[in-house]
Protein backbone atom coordinates (compact mmCIF):
# COMPACT_ATOMS: atom_id res chain seq x y z
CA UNK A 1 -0.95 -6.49 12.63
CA UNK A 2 -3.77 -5.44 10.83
CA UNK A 3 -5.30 -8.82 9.09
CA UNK A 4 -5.11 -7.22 5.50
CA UNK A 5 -1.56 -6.31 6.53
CA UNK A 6 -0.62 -9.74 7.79
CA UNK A 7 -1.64 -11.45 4.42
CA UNK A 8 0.42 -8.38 1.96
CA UNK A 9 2.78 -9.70 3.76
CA UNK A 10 2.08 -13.84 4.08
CA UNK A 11 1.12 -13.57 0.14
CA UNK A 12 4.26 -12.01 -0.71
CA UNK A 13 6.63 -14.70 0.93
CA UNK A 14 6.77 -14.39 4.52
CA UNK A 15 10.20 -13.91 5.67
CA UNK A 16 11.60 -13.75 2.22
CA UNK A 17 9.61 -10.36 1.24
CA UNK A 18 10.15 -10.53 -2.81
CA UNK A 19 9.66 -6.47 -3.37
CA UNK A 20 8.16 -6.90 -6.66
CA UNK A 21 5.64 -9.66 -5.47
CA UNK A 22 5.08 -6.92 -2.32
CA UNK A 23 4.43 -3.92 -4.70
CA UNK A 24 2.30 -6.22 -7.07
CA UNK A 25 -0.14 -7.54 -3.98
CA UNK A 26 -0.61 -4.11 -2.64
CA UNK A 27 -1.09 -2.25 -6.64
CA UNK A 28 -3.94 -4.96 -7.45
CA UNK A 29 -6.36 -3.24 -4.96
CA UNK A 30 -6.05 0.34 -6.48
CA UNK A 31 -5.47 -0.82 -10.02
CA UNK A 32 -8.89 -2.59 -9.83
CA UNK A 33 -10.46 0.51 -8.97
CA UNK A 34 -9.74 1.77 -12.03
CA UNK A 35 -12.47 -0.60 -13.67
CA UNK A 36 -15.40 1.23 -12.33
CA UNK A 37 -15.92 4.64 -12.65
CA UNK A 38 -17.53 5.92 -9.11
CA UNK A 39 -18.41 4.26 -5.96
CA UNK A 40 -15.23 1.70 -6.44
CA UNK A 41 -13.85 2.64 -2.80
CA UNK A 42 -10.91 4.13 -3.74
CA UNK A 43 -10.02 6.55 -0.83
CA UNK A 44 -10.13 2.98 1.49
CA UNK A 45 -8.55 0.95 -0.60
CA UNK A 46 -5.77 3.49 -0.97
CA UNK A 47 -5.35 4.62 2.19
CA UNK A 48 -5.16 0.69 3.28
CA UNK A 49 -2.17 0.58 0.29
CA UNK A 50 -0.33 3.04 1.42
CA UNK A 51 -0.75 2.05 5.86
CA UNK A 52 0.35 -1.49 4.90
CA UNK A 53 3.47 0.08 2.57
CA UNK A 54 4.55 2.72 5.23
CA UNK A 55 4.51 -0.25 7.41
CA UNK A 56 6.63 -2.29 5.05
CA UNK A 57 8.98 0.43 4.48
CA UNK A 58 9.33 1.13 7.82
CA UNK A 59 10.43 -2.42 8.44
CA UNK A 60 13.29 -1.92 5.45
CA UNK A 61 10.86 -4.76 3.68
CA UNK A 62 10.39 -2.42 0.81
CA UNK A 63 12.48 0.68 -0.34
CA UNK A 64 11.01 4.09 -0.46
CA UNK A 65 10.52 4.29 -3.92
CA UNK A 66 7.54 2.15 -3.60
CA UNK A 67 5.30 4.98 -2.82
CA UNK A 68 6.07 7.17 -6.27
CA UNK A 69 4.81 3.85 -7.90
CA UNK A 70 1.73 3.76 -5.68
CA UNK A 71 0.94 7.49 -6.60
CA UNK A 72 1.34 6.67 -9.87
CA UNK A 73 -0.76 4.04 -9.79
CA UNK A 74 -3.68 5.64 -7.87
CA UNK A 75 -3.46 8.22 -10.52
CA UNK A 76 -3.77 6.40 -13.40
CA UNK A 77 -6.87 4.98 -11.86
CA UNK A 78 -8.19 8.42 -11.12
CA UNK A 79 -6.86 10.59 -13.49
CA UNK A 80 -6.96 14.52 -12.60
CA UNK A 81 -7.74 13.83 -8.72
CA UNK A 82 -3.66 13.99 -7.90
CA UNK A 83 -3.82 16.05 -5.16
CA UNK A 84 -6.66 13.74 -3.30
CA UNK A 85 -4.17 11.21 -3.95
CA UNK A 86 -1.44 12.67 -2.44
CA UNK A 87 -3.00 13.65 0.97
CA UNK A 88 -4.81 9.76 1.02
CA UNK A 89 -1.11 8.32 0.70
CA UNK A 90 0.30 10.81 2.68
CA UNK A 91 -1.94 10.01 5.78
CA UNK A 92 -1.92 6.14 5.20
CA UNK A 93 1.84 6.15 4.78
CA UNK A 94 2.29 8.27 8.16
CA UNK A 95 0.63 5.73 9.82
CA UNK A 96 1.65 2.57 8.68
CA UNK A 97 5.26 4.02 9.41
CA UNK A 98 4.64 4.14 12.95
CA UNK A 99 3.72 0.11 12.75
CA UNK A 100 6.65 -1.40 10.82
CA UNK A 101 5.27 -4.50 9.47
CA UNK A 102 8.04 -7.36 9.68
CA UNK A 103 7.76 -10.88 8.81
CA UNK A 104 7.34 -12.37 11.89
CA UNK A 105 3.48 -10.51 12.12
CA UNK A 106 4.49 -8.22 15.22
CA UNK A 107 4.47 -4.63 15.09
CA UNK A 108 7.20 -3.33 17.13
């Protein structure tokens, strides 16, 4: 597991996967970009948002409704670049379903 991955999911309660503590851990990232106008990394921090949810979800730690609030999230931090959005949390989510992220820190 990826160490960002591993510590979503150590900071949201190990074992016991709280989804609101989950969705609020991975949200902080991309809501923080939303401070600085350029040059805040948000294509990265996204696409590491939505690989470490697709992971989670794949793992039935988080339910799929998860990723409307991440593309609504992303959006409000860049308003009017939606369809960017989309294809960053489109790829990252692809790929972090293919390593479901359970509690344990394996990847199976």
């Amino acid at each position: 597991m990826p160490p960002r991955a591993q510590q979503a999911v150590l900071a949201a309660g190990g074992s016991r996967l709280e989804a609101g503590n989950t969705l609020a851990a991975l949200l902080a990232p991309v809501e923080a970009c939303s401070q600085v106008a350029e040059g805040a990394g948000l294509s990265d921090t996204l696409h590491r948002a939505a690989y470490t949810l697709g992971g989670l979800i794949a793992a039935g730690r988080l339910p799929e409704e998860a990723e409307q609030v991440l593309k609504d999230t992303a959006a409000a931090a860049r308003p009017g670049q939606e369809q960017r959005i989309q294809q960053i949390i489109r790829s990252g989510l692809a790929a972090g379903m293919q390593r479901p992220l359970h509690a344990s820190g394996r990847c199976l």
